[in-house]
PDB file of N, CA and C in Angstrom:
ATOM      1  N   UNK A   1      -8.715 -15.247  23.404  1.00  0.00           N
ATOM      2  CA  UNK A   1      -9.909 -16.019  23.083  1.00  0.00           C
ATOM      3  C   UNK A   1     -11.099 -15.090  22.853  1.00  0.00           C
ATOM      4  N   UNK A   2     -10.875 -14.091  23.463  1.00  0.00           N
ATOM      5  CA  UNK A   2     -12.018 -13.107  23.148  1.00  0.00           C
ATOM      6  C   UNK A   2     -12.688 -12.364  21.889  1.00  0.00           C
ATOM      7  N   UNK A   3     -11.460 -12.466  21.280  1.00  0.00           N
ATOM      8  CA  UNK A   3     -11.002 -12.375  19.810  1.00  0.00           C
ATOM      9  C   UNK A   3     -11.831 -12.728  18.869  1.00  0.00           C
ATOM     10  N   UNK A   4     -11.751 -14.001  19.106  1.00  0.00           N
ATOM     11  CA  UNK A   4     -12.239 -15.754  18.301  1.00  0.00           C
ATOM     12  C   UNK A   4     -13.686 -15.657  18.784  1.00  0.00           C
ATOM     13  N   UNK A   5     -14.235 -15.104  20.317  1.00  0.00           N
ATOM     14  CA  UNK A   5     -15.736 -15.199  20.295  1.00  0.00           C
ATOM     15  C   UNK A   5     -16.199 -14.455  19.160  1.00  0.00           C
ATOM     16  N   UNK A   6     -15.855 -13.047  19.498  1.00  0.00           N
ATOM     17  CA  UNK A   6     -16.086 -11.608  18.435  1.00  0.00           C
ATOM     18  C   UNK A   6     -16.496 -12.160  16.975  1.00  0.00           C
ATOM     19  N   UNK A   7     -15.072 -12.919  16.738  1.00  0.00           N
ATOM     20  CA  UNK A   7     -15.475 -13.181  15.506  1.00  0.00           C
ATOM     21  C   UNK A   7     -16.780 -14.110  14.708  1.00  0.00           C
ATOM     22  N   UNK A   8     -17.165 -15.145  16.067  1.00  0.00           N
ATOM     23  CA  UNK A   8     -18.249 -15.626  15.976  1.00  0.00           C
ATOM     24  C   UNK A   8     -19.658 -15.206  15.934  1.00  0.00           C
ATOM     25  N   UNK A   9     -19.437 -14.200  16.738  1.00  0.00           N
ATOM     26  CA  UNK A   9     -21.278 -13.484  16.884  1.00  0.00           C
ATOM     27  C   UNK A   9     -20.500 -12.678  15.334  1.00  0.00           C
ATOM     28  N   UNK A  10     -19.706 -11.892  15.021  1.00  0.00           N
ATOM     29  CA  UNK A  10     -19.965 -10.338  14.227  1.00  0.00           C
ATOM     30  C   UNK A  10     -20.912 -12.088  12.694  1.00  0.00           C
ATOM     31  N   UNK A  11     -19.706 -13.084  12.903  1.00  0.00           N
ATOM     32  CA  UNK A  11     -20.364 -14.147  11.547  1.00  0.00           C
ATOM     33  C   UNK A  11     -21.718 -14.424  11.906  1.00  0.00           C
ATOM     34  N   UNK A  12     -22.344 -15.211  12.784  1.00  0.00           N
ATOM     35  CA  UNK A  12     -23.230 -15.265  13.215  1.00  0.00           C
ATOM     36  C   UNK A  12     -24.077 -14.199  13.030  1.00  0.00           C
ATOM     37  N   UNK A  13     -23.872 -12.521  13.201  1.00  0.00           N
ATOM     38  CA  UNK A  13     -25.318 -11.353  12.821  1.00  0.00           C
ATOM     39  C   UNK A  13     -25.159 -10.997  10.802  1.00  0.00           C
ATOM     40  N   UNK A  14     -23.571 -11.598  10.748  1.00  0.00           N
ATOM     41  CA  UNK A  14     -23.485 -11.597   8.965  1.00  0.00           C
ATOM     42  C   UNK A  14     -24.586 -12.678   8.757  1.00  0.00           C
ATOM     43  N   UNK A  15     -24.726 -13.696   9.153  1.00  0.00           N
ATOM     44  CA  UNK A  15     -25.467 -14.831   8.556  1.00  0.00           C
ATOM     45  C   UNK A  15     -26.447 -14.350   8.521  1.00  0.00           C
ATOM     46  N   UNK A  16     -27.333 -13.859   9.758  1.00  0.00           N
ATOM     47  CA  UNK A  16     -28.728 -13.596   9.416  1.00  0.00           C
ATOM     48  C   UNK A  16     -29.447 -12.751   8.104  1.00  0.00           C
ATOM     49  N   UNK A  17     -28.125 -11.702   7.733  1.00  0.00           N
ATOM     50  CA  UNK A  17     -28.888 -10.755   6.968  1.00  0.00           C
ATOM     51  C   UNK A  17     -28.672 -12.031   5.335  1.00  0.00           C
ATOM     52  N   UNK A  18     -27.709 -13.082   5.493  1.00  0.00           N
ATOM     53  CA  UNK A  18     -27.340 -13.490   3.787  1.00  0.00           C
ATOM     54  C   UNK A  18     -28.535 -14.780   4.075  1.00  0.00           C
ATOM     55  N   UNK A  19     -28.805 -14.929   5.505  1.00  0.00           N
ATOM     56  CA  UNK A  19     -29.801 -16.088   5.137  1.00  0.00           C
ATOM     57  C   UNK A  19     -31.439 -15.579   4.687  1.00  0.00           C
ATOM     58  N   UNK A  20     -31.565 -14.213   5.314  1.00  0.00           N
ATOM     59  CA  UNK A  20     -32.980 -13.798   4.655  1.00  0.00           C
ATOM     60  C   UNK A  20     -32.887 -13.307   3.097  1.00  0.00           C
ATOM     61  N   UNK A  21     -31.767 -12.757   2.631  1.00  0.00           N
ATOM     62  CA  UNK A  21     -31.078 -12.373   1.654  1.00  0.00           C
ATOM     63  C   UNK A  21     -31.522 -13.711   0.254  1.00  0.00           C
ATOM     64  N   UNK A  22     -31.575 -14.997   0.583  1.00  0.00           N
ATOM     65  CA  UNK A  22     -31.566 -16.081   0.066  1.00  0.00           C
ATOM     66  C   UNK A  22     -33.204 -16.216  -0.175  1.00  0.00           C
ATOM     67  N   UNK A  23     -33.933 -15.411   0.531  1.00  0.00           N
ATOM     68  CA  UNK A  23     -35.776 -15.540   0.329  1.00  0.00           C
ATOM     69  C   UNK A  23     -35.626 -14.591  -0.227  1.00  0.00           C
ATOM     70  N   UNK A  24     -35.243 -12.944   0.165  1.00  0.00           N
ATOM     71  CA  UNK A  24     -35.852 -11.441  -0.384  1.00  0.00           C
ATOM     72  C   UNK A  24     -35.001 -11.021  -1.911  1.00  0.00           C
ATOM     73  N   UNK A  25     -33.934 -11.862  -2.445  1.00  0.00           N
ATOM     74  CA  UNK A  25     -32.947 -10.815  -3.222  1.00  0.00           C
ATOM     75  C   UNK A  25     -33.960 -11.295  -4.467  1.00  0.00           C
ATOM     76  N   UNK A  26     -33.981  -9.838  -5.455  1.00  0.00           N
ATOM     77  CA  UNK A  26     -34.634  -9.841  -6.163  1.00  0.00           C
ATOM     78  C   UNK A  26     -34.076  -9.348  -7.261  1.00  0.00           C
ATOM     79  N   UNK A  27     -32.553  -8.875  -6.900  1.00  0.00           N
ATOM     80  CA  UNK A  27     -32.148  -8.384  -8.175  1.00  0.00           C
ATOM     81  C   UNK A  27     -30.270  -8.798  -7.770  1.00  0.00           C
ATOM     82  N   UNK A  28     -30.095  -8.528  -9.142  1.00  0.00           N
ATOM     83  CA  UNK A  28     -28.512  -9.033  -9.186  1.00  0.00           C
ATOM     84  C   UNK A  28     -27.748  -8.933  -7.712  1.00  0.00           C
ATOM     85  N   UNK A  29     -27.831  -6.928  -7.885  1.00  0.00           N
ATOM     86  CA  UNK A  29     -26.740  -6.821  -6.439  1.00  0.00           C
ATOM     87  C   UNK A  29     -26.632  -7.358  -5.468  1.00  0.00           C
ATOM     88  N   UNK A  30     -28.713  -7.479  -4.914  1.00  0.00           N
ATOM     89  CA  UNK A  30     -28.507  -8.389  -3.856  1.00  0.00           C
ATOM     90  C   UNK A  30     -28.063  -9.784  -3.884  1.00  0.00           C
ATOM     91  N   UNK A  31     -28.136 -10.151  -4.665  1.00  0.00           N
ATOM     92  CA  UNK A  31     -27.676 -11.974  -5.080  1.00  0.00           C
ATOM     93  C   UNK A  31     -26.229 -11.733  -5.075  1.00  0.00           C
ATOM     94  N   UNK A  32     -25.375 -10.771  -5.265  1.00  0.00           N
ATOM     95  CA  UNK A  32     -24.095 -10.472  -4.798  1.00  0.00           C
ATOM     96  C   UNK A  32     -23.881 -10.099  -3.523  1.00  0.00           C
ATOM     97  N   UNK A  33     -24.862  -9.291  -3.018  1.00  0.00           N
ATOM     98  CA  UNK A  33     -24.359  -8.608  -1.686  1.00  0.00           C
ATOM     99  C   UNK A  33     -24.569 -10.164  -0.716  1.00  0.00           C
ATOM    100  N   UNK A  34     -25.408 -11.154  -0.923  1.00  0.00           N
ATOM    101  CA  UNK A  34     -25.908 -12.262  -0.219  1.00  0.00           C
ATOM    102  C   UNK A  34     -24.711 -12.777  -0.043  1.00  0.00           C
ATOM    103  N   UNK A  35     -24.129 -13.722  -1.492  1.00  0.00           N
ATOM    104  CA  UNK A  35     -23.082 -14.581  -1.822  1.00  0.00           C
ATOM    105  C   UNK A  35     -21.869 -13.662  -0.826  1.00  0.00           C
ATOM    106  N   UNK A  36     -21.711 -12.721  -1.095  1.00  0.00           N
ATOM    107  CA  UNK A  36     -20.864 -11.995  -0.137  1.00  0.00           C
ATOM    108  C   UNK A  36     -20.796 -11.905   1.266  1.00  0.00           C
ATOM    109  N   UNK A  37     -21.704 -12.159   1.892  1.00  0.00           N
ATOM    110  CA  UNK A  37     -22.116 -12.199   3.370  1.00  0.00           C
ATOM    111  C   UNK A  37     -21.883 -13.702   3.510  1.00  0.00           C
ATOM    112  N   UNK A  38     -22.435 -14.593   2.860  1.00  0.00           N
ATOM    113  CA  UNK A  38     -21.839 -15.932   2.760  1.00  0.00           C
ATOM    114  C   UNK A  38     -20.404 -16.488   2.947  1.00  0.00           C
ATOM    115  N   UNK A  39     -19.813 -15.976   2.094  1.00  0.00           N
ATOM    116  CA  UNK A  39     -18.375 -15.867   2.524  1.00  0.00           C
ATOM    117  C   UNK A  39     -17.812 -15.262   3.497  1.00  0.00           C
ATOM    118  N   UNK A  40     -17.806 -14.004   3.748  1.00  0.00           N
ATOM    119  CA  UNK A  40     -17.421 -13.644   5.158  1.00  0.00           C
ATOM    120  C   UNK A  40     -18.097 -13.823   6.472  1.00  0.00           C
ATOM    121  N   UNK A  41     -19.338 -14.334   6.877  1.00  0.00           N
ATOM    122  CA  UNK A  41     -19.677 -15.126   7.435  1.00  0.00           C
ATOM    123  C   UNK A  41     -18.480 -16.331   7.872  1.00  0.00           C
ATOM    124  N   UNK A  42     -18.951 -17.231   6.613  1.00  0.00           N
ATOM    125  CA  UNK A  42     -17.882 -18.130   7.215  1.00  0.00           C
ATOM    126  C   UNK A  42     -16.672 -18.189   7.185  1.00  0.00           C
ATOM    127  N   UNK A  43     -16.063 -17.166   6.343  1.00  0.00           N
ATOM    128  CA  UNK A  43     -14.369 -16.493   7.233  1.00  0.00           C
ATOM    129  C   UNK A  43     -14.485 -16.529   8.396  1.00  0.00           C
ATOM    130  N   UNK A  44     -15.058 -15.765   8.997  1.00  0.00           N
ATOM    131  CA  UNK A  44     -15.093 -15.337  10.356  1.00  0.00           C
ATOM    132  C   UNK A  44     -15.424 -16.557  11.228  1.00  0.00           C
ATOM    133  N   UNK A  45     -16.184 -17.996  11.022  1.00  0.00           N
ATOM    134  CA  UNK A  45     -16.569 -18.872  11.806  1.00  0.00           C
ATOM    135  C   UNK A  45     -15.231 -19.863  11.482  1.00  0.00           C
ATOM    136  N   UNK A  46     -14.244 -19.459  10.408  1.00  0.00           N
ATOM    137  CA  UNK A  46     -13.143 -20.631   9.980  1.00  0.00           C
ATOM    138  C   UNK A  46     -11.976 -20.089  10.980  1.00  0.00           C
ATOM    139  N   UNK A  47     -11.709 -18.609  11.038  1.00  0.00           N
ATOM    140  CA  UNK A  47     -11.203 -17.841  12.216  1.00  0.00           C
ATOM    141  C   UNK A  47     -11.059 -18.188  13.478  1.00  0.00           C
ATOM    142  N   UNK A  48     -12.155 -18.210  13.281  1.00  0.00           N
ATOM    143  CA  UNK A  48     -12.429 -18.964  15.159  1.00  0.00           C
ATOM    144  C   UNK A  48     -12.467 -19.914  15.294  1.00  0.00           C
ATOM    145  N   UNK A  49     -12.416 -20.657  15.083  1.00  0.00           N
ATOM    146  CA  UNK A  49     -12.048 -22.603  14.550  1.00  0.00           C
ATOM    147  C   UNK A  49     -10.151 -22.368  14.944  1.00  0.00           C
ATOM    148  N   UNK A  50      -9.423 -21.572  14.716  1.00  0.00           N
ATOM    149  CA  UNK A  50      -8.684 -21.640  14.556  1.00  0.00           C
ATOM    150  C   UNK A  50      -7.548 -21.440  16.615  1.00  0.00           C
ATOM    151  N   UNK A  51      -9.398 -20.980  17.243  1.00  0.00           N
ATOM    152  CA  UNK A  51      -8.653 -20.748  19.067  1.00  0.00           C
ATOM    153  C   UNK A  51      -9.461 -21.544  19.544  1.00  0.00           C
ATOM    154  N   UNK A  52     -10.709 -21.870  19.142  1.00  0.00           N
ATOM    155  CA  UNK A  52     -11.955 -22.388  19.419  1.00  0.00           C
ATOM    156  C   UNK A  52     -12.286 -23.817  18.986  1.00  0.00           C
ATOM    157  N   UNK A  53     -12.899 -24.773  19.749  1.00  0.00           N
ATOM    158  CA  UNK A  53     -13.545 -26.045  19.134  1.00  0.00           C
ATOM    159  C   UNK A  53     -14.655 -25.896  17.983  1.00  0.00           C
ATOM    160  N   UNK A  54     -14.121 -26.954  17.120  1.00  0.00           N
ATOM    161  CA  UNK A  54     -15.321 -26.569  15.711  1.00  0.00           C
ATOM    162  C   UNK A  54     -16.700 -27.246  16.324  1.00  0.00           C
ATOM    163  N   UNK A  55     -17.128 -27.768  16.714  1.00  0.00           N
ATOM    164  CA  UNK A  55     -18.272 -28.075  17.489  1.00  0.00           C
ATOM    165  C   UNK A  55     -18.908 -27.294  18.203  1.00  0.00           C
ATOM    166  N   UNK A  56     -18.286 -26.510  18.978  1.00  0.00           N
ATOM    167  CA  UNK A  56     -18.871 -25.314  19.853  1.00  0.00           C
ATOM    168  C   UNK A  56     -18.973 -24.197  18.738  1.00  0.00           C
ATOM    169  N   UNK A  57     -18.133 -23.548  18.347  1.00  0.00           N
ATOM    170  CA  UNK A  57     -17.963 -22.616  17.037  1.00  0.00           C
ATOM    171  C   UNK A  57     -19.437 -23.298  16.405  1.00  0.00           C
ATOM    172  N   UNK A  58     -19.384 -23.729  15.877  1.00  0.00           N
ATOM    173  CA  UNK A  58     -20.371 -24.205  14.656  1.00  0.00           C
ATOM    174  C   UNK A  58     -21.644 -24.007  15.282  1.00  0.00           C
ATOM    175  N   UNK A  59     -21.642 -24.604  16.930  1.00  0.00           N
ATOM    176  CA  UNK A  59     -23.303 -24.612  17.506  1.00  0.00           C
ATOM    177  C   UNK A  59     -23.855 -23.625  17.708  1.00  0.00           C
ATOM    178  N   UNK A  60     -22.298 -22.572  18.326  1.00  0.00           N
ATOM    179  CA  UNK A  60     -23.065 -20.985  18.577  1.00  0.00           C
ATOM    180  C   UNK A  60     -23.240 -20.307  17.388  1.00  0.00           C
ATOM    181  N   UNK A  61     -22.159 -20.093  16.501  1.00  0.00           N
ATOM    182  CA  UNK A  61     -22.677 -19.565  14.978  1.00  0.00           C
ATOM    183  C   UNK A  61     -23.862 -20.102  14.434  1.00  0.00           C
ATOM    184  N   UNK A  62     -24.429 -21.200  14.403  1.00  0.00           N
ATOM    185  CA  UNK A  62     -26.142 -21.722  13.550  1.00  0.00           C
ATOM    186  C   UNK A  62     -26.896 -21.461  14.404  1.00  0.00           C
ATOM    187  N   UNK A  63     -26.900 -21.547  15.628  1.00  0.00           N
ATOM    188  CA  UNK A  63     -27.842 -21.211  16.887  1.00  0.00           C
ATOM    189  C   UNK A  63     -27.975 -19.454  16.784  1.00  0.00           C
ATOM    190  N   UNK A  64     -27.026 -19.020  16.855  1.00  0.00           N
ATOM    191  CA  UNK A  64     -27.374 -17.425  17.020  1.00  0.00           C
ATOM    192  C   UNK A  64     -27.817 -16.828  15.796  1.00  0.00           C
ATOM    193  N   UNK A  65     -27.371 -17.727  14.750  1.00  0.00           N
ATOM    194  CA  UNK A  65     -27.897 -17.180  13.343  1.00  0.00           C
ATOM    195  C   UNK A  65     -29.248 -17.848  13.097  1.00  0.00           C
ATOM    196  N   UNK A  66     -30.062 -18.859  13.496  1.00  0.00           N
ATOM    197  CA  UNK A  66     -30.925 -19.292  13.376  1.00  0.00           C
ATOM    198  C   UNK A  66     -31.991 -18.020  14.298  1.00  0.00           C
ATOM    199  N   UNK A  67     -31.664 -17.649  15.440  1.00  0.00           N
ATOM    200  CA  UNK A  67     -32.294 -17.012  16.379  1.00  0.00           C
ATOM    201  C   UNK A  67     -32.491 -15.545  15.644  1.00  0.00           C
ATOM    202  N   UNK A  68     -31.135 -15.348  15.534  1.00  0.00           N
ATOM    203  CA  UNK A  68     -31.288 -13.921  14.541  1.00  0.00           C
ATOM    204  C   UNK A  68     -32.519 -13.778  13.347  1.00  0.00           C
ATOM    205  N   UNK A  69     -32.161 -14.733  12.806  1.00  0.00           N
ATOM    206  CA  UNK A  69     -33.304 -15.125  11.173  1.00  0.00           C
ATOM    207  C   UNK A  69     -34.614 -14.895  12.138  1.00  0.00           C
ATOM    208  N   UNK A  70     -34.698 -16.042  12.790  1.00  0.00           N
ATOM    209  CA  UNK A  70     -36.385 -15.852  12.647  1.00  0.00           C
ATOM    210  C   UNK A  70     -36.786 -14.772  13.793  1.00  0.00           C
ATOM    211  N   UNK A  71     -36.071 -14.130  14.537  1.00  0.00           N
ATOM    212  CA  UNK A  71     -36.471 -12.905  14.855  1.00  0.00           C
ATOM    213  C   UNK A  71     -37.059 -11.716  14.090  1.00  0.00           C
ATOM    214  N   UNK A  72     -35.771 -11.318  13.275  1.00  0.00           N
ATOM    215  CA  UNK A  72     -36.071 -10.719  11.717  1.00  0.00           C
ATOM    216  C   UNK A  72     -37.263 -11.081  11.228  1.00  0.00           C
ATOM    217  N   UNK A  73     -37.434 -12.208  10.801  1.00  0.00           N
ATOM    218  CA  UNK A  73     -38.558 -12.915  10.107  1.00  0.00           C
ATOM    219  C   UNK A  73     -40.089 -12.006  10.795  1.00  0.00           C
ATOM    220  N   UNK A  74     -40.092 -12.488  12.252  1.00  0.00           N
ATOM    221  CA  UNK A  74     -41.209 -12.116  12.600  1.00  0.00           C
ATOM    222  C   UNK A  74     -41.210 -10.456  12.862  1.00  0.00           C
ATOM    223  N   UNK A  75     -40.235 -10.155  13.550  1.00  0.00           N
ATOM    224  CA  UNK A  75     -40.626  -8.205  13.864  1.00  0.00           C
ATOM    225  C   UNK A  75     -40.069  -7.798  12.333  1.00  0.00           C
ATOM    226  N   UNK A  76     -39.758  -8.107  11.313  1.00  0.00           N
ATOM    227  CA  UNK A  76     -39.598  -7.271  10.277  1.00  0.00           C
ATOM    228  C   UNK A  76     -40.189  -7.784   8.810  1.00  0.00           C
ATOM    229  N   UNK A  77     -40.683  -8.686   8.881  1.00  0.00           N
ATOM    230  CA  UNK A  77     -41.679  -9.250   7.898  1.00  0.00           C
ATOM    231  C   UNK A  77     -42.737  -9.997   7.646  1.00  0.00           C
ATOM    232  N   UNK A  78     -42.871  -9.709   9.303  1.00  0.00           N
ATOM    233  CA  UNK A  78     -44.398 -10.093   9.508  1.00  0.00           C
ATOM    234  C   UNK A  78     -44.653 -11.744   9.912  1.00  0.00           C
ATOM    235  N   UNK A  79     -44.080 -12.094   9.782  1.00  0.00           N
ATOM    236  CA  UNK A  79     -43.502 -13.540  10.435  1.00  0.00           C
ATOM    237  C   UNK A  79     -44.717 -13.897  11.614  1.00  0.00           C
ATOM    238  N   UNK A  80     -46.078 -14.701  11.649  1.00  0.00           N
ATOM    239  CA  UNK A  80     -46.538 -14.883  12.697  1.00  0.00           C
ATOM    240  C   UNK A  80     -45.636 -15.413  14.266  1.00  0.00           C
ATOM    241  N   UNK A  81     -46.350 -14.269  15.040  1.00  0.00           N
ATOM    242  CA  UNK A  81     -45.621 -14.430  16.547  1.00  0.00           C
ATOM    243  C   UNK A  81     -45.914 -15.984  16.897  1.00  0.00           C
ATOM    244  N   UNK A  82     -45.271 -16.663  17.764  1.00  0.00           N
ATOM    245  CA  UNK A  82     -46.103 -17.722  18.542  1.00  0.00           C
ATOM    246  C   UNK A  82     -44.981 -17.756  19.816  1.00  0.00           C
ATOM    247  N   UNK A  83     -45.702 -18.232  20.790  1.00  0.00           N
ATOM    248  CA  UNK A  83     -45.005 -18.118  21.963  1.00  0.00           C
ATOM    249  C   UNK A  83     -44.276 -19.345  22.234  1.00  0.00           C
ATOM    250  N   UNK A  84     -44.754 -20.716  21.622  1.00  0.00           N
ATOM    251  CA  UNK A  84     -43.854 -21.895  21.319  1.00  0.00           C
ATOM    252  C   UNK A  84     -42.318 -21.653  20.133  1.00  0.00           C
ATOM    253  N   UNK A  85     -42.480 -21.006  19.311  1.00  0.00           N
ATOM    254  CA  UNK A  85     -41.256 -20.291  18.732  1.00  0.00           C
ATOM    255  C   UNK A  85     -40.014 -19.605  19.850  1.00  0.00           C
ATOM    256  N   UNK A  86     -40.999 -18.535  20.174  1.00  0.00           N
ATOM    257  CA  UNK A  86     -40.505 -17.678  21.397  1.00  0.00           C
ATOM    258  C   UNK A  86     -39.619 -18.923  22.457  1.00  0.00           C
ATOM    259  N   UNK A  87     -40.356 -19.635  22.858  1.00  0.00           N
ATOM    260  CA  UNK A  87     -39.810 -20.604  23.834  1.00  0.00           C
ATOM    261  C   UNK A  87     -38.579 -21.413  23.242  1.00  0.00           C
ATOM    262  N   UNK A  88     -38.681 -21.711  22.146  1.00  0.00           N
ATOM    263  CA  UNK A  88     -37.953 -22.982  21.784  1.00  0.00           C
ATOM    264  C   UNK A  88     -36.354 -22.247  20.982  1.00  0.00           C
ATOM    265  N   UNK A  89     -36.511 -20.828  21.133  1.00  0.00           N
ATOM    266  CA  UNK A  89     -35.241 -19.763  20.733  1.00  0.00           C
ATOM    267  C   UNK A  89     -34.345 -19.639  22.111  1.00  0.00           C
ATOM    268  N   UNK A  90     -35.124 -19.255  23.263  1.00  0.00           N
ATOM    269  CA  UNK A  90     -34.919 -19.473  24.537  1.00  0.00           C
ATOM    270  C   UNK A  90     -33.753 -20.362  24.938  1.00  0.00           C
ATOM    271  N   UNK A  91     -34.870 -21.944  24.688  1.00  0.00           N
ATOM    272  CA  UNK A  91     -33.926 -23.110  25.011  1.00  0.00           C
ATOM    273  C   UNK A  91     -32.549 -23.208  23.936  1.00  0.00           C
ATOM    274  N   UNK A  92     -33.079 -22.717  22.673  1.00  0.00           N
ATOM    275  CA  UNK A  92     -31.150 -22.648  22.005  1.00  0.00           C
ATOM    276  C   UNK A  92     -30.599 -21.685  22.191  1.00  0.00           C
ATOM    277  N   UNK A  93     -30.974 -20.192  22.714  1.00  0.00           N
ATOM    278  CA  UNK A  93     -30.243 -19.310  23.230  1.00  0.00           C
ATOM    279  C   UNK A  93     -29.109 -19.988  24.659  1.00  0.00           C
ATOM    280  N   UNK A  94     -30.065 -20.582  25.503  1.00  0.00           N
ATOM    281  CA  UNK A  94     -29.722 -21.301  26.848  1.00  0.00           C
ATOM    282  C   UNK A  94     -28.465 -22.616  26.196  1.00  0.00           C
ATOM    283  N   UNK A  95     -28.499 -23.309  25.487  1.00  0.00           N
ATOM    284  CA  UNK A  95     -27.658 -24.272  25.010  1.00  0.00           C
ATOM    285  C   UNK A  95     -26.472 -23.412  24.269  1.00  0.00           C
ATOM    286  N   UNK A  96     -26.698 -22.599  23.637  1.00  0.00           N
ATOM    287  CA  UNK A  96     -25.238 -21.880  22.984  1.00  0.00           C
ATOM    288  C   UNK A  96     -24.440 -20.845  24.488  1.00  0.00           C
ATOM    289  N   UNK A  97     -25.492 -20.243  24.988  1.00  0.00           N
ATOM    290  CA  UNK A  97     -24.709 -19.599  26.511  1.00  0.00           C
ATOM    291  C   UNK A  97     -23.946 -20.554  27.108  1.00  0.00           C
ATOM    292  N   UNK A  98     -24.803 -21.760  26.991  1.00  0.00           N
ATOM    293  CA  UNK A  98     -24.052 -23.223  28.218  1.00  0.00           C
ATOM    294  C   UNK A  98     -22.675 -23.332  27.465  1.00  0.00           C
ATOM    295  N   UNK A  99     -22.625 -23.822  26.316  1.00  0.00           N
ATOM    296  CA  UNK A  99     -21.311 -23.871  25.308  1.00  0.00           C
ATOM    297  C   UNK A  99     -20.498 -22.784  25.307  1.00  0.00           C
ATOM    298  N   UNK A 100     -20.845 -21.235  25.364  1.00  0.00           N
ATOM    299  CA  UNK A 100     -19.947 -21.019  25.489  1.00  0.00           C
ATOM    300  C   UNK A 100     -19.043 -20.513  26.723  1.00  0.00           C
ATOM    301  N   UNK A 101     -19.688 -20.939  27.809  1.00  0.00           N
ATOM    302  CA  UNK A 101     -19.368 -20.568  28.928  1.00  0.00           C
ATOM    303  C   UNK A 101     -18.735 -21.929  29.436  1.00  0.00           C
ATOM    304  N   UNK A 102     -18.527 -23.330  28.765  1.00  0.00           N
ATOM    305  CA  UNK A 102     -18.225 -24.085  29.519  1.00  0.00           C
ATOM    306  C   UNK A 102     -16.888 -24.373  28.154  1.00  0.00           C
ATOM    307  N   UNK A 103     -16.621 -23.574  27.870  1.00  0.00           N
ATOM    308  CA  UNK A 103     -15.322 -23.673  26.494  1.00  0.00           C
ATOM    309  C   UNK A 103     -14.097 -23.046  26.989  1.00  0.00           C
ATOM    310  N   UNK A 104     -13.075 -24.044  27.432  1.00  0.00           N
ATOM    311  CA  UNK A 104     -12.094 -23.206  27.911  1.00  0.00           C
ATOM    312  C   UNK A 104     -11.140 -22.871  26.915  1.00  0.00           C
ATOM    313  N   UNK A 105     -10.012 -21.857  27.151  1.00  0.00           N
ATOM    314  CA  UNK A 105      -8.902 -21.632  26.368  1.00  0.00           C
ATOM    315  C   UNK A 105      -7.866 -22.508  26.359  1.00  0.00           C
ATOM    316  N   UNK A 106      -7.428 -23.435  25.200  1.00  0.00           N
ATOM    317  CA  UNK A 106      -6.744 -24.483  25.382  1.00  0.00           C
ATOM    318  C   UNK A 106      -5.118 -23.941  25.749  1.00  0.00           C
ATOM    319  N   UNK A 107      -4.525 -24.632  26.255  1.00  0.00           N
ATOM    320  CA  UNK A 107      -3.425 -24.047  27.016  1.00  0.00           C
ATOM    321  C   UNK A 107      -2.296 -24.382  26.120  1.00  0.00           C
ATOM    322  N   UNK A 108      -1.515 -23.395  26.139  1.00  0.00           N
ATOM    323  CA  UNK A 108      -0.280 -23.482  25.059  1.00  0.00           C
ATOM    324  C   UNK A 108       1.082 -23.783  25.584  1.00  0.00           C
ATOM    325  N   UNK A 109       1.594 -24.683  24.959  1.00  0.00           N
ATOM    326  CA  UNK A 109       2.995 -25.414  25.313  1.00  0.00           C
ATOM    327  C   UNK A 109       4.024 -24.302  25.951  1.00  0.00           C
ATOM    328  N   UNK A 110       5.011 -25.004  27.436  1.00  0.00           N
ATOM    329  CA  UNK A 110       5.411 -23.525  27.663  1.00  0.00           C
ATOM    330  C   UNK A 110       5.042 -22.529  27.960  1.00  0.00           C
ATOM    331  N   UNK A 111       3.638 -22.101  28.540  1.00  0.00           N
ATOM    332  CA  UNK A 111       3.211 -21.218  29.091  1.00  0.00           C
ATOM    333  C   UNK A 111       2.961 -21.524  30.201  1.00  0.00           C
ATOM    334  N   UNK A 112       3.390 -20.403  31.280  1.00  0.00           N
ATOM    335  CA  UNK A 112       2.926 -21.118  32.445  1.00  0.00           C
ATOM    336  C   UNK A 112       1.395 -19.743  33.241  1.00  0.00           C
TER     337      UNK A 112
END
């Protein structure tokens, strides 16, 4: 199962760079290198769907990629700080930890 997390955060830190990618690309490559992160992104979140609940999968991948983005946003492009932002990353940081700490490994037929 550890596997299947991995594969969620490495999609989840892909997302952030193809979702700012979608405001900054200004020229072809990047509009390729984006579309490209797009896809393997969600390889990697269809992966883990595959040990993992798509509900949990899905909440921690948009949650950590949402958190990622507007982090970026603010320490690397100037993004006004606010401490209600700050807070409200917190509480979905705190809701994707809860998920994935309360996600067990479903148990396989014949194993004891």
């Amino acid at each position: 199962m550890g596997r299947s997390w991995a594969l969620v955060f490495i999609g989840a830190f892909i997302e952030v760079f193809w979702v700012i990618g979608l405001k900054h690309s200004d020229s072809l490559l990047l509009w390729i290198a984006t579309i490209i992160g797009i896809g393997v992104s969600f390889l990697f979140a269809v992966l883990a769907c595959l040990k993992l609940p798509v509900g949990t999968v899905y909440a921690v991948f948009t949650g950590l990629g949402t958190t990622g983005t507007v982090l970026v946003e603010m320490f690397v492009f100037g993004e006004p700080f606010q401490a209600l932002k700050i807070g409200l990353i917190l509480l979905l940081l705190t809701g994707v930890l809860g998920l994935k700490i309360v996600t067990k490994e479903p148990h396989k037929k014949g194993v004891a």
